[in-house]
N, C-alpha and C. Protein backbone atom coordinates (compact mmCIF):
# COMPACT_ATOMS: atom_id res chain seq x y z
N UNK A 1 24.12 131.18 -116.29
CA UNK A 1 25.43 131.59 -115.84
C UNK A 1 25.26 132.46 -114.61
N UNK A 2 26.07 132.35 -113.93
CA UNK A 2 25.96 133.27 -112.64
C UNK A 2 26.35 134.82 -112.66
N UNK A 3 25.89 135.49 -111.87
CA UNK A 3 25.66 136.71 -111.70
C UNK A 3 27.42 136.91 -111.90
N UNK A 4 28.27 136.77 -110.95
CA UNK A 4 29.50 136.75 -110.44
C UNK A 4 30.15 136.68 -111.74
N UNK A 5 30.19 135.86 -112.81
CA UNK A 5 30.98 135.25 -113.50
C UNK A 5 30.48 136.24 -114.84
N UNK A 6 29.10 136.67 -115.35
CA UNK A 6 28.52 137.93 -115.88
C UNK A 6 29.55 139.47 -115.38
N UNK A 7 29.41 139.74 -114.69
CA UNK A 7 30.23 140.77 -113.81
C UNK A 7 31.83 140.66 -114.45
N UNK A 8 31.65 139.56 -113.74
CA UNK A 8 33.42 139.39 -113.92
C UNK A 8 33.84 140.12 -115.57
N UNK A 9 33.32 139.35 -116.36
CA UNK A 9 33.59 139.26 -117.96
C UNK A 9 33.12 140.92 -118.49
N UNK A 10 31.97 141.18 -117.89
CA UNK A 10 31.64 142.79 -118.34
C UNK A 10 33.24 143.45 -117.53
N UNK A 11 33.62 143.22 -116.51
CA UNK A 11 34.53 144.30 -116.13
C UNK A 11 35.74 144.07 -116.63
N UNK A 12 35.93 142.80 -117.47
CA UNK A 12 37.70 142.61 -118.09
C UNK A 12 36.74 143.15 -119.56
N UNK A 13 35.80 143.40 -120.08
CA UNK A 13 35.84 143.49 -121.27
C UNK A 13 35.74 145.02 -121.20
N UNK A 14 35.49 145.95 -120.11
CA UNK A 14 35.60 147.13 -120.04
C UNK A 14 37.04 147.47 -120.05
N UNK A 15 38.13 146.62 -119.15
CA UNK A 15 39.41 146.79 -118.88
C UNK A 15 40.22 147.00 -120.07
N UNK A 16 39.66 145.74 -121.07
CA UNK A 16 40.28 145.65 -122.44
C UNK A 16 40.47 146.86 -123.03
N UNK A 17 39.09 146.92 -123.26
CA UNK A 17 38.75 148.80 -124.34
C UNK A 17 39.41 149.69 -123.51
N UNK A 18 39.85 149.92 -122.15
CA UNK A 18 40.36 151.53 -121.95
C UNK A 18 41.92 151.23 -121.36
N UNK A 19 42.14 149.79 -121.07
CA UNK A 19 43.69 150.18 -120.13
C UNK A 19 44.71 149.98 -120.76
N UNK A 20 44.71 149.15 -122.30
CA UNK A 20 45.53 148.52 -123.13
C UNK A 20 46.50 147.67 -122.45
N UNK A 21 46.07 146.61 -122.13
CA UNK A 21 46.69 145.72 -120.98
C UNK A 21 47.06 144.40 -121.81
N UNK A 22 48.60 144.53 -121.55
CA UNK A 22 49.46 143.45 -122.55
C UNK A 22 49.19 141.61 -122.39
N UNK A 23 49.37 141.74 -120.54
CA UNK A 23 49.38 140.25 -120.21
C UNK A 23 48.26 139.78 -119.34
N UNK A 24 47.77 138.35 -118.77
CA UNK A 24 47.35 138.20 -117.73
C UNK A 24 47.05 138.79 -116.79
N UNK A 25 48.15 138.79 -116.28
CA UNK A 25 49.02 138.70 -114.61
C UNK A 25 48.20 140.42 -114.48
N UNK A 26 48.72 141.31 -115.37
CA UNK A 26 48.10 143.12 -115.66
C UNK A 26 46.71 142.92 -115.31
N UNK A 27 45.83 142.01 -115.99
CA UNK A 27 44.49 141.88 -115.66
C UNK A 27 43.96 141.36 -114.28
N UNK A 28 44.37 140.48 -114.03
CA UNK A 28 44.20 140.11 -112.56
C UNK A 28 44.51 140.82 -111.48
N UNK A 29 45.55 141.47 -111.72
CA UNK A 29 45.79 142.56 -110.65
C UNK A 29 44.76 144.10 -111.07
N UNK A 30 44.55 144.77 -112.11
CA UNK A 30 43.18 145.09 -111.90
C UNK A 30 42.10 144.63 -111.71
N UNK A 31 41.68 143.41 -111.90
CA UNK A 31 40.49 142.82 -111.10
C UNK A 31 40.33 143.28 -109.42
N UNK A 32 41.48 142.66 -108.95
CA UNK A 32 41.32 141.92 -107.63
C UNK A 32 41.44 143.85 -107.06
N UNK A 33 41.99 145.18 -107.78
CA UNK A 33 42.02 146.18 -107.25
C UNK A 33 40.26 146.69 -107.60
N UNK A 34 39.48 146.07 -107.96
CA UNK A 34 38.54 145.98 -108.07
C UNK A 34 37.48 145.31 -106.99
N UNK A 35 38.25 144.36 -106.45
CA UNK A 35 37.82 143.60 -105.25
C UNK A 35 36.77 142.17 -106.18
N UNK A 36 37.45 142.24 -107.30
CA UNK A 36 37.06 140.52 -107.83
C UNK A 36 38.56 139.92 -108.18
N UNK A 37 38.35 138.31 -107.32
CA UNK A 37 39.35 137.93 -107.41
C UNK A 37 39.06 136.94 -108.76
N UNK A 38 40.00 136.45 -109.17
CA UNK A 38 40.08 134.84 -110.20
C UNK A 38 41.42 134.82 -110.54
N UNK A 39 41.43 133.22 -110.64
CA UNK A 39 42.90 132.64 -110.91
C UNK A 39 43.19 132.92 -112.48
N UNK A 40 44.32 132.51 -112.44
CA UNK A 40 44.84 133.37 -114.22
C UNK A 40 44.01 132.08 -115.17
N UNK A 41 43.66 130.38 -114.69
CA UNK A 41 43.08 129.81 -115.49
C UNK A 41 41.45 130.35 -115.75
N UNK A 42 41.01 130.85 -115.27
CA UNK A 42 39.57 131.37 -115.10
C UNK A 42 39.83 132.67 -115.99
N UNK A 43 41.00 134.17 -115.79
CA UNK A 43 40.69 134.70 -116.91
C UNK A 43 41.01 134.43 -118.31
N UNK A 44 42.32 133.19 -118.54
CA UNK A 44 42.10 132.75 -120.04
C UNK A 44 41.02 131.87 -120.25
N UNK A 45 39.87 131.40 -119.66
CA UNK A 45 38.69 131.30 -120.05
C UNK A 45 38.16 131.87 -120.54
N UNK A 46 37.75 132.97 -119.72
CA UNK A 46 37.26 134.50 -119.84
C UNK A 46 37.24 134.92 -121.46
N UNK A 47 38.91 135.17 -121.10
CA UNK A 47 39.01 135.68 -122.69
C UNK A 47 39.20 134.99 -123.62
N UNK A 48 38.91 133.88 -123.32
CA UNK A 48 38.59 133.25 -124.91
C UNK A 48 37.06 133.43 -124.73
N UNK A 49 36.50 133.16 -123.96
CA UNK A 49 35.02 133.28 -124.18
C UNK A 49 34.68 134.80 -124.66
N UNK A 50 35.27 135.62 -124.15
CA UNK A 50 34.78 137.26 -124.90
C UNK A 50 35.55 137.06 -126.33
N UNK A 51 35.88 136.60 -126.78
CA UNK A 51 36.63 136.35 -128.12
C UNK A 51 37.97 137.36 -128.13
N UNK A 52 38.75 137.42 -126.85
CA UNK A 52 40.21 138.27 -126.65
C UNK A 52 40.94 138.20 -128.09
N UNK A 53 41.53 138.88 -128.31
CA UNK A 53 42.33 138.50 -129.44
C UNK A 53 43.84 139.93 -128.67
N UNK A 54 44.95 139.58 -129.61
CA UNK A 54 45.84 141.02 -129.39
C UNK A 54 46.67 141.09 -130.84
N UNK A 55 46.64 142.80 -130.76
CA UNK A 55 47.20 143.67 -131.84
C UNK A 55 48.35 144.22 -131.13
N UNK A 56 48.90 145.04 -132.13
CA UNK A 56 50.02 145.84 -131.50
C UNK A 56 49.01 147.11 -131.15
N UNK A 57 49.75 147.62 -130.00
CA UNK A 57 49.20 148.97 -129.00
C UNK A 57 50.57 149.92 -129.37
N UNK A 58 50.09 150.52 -128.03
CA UNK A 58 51.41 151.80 -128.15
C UNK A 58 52.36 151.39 -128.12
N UNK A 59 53.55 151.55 -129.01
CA UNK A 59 55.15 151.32 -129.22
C UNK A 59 55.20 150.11 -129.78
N UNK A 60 54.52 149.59 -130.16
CA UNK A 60 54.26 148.21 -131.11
C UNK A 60 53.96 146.80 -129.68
N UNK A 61 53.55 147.01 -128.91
CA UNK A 61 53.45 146.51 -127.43
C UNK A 61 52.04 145.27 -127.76
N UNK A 62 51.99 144.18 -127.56
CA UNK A 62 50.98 143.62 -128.22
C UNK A 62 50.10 144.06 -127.01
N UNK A 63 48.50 144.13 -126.94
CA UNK A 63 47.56 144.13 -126.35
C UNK A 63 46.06 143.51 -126.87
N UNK A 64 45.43 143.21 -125.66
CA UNK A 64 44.19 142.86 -125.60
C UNK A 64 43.29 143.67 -126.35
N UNK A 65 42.50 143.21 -127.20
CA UNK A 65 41.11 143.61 -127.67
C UNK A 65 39.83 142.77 -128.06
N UNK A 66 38.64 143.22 -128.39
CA UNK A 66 37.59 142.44 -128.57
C UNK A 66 37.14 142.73 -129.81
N UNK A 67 36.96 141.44 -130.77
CA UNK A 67 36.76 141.89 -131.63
C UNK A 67 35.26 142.46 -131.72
N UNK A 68 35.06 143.37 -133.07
CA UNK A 68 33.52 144.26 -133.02
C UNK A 68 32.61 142.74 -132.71
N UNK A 69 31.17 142.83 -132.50
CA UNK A 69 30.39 141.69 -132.15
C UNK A 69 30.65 140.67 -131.06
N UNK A 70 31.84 140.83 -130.63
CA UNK A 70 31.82 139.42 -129.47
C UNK A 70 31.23 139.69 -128.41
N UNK A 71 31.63 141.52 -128.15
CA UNK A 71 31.02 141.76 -126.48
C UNK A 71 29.87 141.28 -126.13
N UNK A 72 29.16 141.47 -127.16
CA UNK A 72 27.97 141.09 -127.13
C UNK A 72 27.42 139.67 -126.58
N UNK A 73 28.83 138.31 -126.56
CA UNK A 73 28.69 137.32 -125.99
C UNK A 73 29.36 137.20 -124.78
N UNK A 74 29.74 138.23 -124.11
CA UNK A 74 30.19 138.21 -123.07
C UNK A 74 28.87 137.94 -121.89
N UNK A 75 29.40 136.71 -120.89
CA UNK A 75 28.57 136.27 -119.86
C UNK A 75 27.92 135.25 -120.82
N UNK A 76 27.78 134.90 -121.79
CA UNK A 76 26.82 133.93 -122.49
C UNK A 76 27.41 132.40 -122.00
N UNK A 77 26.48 131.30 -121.72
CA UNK A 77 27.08 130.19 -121.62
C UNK A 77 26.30 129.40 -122.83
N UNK A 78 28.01 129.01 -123.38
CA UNK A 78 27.78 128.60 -125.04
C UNK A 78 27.14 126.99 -124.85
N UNK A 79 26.17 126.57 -125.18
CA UNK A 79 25.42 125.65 -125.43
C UNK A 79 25.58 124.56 -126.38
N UNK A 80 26.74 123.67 -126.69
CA UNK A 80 27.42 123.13 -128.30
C UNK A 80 26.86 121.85 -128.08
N UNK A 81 26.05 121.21 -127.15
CA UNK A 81 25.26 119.91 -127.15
C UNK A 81 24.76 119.25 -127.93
N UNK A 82 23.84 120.44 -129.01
CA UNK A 82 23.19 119.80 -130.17
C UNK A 82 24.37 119.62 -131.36
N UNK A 83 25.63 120.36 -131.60
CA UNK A 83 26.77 120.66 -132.53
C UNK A 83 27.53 118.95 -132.05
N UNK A 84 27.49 118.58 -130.72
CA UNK A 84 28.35 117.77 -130.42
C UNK A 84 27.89 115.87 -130.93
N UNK A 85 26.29 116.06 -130.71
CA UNK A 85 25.76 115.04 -130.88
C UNK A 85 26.44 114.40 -132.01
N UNK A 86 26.45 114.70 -132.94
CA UNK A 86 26.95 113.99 -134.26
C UNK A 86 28.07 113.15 -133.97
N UNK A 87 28.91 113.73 -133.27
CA UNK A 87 30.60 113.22 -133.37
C UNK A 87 30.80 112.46 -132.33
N UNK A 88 29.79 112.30 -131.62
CA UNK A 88 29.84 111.25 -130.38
C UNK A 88 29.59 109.62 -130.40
N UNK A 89 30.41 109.23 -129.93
CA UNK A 89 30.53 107.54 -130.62
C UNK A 89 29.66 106.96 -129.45
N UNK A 90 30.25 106.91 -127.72
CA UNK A 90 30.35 106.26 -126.86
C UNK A 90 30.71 107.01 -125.22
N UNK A 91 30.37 106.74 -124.47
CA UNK A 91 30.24 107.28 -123.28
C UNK A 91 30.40 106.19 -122.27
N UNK A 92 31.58 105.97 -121.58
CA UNK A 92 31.42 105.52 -120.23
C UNK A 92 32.48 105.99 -118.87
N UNK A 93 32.32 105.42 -118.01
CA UNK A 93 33.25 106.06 -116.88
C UNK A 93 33.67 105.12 -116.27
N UNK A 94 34.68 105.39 -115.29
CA UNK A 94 35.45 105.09 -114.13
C UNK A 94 35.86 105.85 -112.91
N UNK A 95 35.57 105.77 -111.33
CA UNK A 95 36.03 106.45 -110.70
C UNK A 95 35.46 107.74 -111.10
N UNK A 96 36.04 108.91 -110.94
CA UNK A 96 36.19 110.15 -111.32
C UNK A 96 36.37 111.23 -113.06
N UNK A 97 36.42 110.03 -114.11
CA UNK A 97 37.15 109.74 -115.36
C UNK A 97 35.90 109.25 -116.32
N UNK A 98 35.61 110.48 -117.14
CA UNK A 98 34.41 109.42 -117.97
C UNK A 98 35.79 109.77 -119.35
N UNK A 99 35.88 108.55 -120.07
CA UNK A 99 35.93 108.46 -121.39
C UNK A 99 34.59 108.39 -122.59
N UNK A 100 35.07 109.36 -123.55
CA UNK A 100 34.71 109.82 -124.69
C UNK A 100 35.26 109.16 -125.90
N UNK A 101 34.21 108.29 -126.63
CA UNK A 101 34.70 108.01 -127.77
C UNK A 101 34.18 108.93 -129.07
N UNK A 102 35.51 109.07 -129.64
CA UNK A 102 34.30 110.46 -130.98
C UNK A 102 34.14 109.62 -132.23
N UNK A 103 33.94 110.51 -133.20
CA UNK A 103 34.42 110.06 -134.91
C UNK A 103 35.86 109.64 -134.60
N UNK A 104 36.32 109.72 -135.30
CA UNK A 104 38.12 110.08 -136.14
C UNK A 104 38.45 111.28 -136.44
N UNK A 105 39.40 111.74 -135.50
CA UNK A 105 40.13 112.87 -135.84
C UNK A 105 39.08 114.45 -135.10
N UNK A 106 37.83 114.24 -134.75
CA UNK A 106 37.21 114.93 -133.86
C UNK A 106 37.30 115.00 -132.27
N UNK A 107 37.65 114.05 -131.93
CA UNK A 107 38.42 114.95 -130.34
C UNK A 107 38.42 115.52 -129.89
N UNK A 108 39.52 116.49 -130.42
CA UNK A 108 40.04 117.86 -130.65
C UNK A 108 38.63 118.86 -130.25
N UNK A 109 38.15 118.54 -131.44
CA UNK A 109 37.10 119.96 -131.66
C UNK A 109 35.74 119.63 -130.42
N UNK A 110 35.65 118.22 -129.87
CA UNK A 110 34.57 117.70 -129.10
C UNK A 110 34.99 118.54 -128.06
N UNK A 111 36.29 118.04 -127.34
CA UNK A 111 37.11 118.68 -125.95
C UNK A 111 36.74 120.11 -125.73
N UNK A 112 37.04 121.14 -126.84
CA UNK A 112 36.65 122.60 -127.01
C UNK A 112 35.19 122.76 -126.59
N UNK A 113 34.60 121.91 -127.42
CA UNK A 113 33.08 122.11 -127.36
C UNK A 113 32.83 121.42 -125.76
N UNK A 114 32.93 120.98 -124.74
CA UNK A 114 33.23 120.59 -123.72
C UNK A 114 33.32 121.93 -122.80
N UNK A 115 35.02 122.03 -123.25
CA UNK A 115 35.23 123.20 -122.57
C UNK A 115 34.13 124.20 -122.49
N UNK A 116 33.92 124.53 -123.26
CA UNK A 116 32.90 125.99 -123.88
C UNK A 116 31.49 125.78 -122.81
N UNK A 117 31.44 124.57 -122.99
CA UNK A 117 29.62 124.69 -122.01
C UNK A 117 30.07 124.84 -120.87
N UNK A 118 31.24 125.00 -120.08
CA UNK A 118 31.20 124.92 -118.75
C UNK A 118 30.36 124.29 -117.76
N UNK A 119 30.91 122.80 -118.45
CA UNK A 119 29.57 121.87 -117.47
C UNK A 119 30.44 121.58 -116.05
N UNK A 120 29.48 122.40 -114.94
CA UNK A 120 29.83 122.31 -113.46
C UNK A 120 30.39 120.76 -112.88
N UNK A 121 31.66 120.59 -112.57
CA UNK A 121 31.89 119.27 -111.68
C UNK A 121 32.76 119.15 -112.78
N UNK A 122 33.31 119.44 -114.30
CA UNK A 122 33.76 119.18 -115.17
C UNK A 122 35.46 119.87 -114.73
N UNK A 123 36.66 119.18 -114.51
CA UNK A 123 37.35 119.63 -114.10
C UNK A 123 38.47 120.10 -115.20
N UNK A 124 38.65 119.06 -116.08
CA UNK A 124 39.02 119.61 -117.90
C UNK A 124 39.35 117.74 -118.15
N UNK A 125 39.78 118.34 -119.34
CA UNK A 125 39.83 117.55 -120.48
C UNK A 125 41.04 117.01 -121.42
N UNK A 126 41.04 115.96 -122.08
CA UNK A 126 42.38 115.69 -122.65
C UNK A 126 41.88 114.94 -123.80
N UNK A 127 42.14 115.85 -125.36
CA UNK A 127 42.04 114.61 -126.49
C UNK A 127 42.76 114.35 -126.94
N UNK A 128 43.02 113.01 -127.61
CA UNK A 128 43.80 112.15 -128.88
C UNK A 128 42.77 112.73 -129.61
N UNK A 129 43.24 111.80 -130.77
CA UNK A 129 42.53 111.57 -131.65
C UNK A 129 40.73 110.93 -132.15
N UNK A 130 40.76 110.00 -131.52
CA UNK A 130 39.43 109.75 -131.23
C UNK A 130 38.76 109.33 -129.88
N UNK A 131 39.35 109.81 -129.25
CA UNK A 131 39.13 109.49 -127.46
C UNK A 131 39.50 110.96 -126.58
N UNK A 132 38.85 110.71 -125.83
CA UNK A 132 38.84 112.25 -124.84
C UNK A 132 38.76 111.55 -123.51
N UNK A 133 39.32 112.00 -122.47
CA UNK A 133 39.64 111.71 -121.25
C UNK A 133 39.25 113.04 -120.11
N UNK A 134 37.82 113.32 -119.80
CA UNK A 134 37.02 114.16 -119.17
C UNK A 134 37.23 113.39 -117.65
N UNK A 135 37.68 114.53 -116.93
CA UNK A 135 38.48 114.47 -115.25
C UNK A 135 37.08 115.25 -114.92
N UNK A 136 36.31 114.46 -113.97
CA UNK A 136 35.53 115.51 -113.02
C UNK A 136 35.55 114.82 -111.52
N UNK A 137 34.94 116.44 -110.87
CA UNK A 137 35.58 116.35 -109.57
C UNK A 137 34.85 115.42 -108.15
N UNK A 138 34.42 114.01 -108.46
CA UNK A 138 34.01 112.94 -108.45
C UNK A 138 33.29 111.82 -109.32
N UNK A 139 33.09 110.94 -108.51
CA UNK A 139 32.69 109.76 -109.69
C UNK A 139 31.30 109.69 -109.28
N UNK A 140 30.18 110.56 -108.67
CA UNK A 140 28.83 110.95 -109.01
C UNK A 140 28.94 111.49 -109.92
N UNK A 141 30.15 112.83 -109.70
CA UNK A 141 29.69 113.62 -111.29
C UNK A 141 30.00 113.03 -112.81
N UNK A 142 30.78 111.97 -112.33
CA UNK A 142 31.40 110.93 -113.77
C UNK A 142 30.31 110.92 -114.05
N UNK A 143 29.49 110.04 -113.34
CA UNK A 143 28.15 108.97 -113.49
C UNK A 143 27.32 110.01 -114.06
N UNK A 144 26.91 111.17 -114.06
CA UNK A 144 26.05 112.21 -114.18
C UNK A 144 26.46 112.82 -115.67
N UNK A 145 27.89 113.21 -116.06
CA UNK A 145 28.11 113.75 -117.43
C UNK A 145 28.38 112.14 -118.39
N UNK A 146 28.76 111.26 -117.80
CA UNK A 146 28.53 110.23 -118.64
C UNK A 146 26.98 109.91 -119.30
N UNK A 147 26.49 110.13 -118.28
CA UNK A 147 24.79 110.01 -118.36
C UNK A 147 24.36 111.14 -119.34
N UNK A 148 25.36 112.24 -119.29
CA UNK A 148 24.62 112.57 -120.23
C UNK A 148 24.76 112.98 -121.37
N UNK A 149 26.02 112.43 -121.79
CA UNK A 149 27.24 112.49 -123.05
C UNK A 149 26.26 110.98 -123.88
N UNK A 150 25.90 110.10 -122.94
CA UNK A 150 25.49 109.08 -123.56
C UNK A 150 23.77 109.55 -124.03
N UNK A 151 23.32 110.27 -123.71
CA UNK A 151 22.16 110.60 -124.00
C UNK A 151 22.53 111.75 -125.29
N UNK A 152 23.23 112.47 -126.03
CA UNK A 152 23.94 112.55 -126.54
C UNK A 152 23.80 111.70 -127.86
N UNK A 153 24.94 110.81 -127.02
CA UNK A 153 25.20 109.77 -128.69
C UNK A 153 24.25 108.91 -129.54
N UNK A 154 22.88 109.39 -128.52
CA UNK A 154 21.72 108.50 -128.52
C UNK A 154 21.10 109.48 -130.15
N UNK A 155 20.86 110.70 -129.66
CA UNK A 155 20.47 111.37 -130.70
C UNK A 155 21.34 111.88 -131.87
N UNK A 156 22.96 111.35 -131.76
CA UNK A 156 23.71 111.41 -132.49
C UNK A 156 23.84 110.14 -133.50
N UNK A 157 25.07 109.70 -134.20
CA UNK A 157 24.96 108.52 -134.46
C UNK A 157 25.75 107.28 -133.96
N UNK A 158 25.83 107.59 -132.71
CA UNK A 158 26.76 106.58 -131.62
C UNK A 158 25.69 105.76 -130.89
N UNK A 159 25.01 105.79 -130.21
CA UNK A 159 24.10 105.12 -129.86
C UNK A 159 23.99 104.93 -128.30
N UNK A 160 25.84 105.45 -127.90
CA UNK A 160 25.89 105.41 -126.50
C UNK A 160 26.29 103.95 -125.38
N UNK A 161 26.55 104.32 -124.88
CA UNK A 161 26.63 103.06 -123.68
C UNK A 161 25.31 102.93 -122.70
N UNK A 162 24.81 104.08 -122.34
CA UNK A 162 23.88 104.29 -121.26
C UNK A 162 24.63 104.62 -119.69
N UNK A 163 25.84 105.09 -120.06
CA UNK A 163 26.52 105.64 -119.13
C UNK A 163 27.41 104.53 -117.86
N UNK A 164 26.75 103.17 -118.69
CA UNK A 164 27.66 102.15 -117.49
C UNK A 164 28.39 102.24 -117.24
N UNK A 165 29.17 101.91 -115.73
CA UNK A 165 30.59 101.63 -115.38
C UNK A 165 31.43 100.63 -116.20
N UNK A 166 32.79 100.99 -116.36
CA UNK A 166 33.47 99.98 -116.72
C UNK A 166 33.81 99.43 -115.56
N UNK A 167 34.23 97.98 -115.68
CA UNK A 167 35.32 97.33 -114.70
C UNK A 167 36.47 97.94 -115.14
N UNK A 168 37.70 98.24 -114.49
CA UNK A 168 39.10 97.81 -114.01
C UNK A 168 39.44 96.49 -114.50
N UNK A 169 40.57 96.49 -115.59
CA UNK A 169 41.21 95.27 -115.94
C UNK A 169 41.74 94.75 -114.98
């Protein structure tokens, strides 16, 4: 994980514990008076990755906190590759667009686990039910997380595509 993005997360998880800061928008504007900028999708990353949660504060006002043990994963980049293998059916792409085939009814929990590794070029994600629709920000990087979603299903019990292109109907 990068230095920048370490930083970042130590200074909203300091913000949390002393400013009792209700929303977003409150956090970002102490950041950036900090002279670190990020968009509001980058700090609800953030704080789901520090494990944010909110209670009531002063005057019953909901606010930000961490629960005991998470700080501790703050800056960590969560690793769910070996967790994911299992539920992985199939891997291929198009263009910019790799499709994900899972189990049944795992999707859901694959997409998260997706999210969570912050794999670079990975732009986000969309599940049904047993299909996931992974947007990255070209079709090298398709070819590259297909390649390696299918390497994946190899040690899972999907078996994989080997990352081929589909045709276009």
């Amino acid at each position: 994980m990068s230095e920048m993005k370490e930083n970042r997360r130590e200074v909203i998880a300091g913000l949390i514990r002393t400013a009792g800061i209700n929303r977003q928008e409150e956090l970002i504007a102490l950041l950036e008076e900090r002279g670190i900028s990020a968009a509001q999708a980058t700090v609800s990353r953030d704080l789901r990755i520090l494990g944010a949660k909110k209670r009531p504060g002063p005057g019953g006002v909901p606010v930000y906190y961490i629960p005991e043990g998470r700080e501790e994963d703050a800056g960590r980049r969560f690793n769910y590759s070996e967790s994911l293998a299992p539920l992985l059916i199939r891997s291929d792409f198009a263009g910019n667009t790799v499709v994900l085939k899972t189990i049944t009814g795992m999707a859901g929990a694959v997409a998260v686990g997706i999210d969570g590794m912050e794999y670079p070029g990975i732009l986000g994600c969309v599940a049904g039910d047993d299909t996931i629709i992974v947007v990255t920000s070209d079709s090298s990087k398709a070819a590259e997380v297909s390649a390696a979603f299918s390497a994946l299903c190899t040690r899972g019990q999907g078996g994989g595509s080997g990352g081929r292109k589909k045709k276009n109907a």
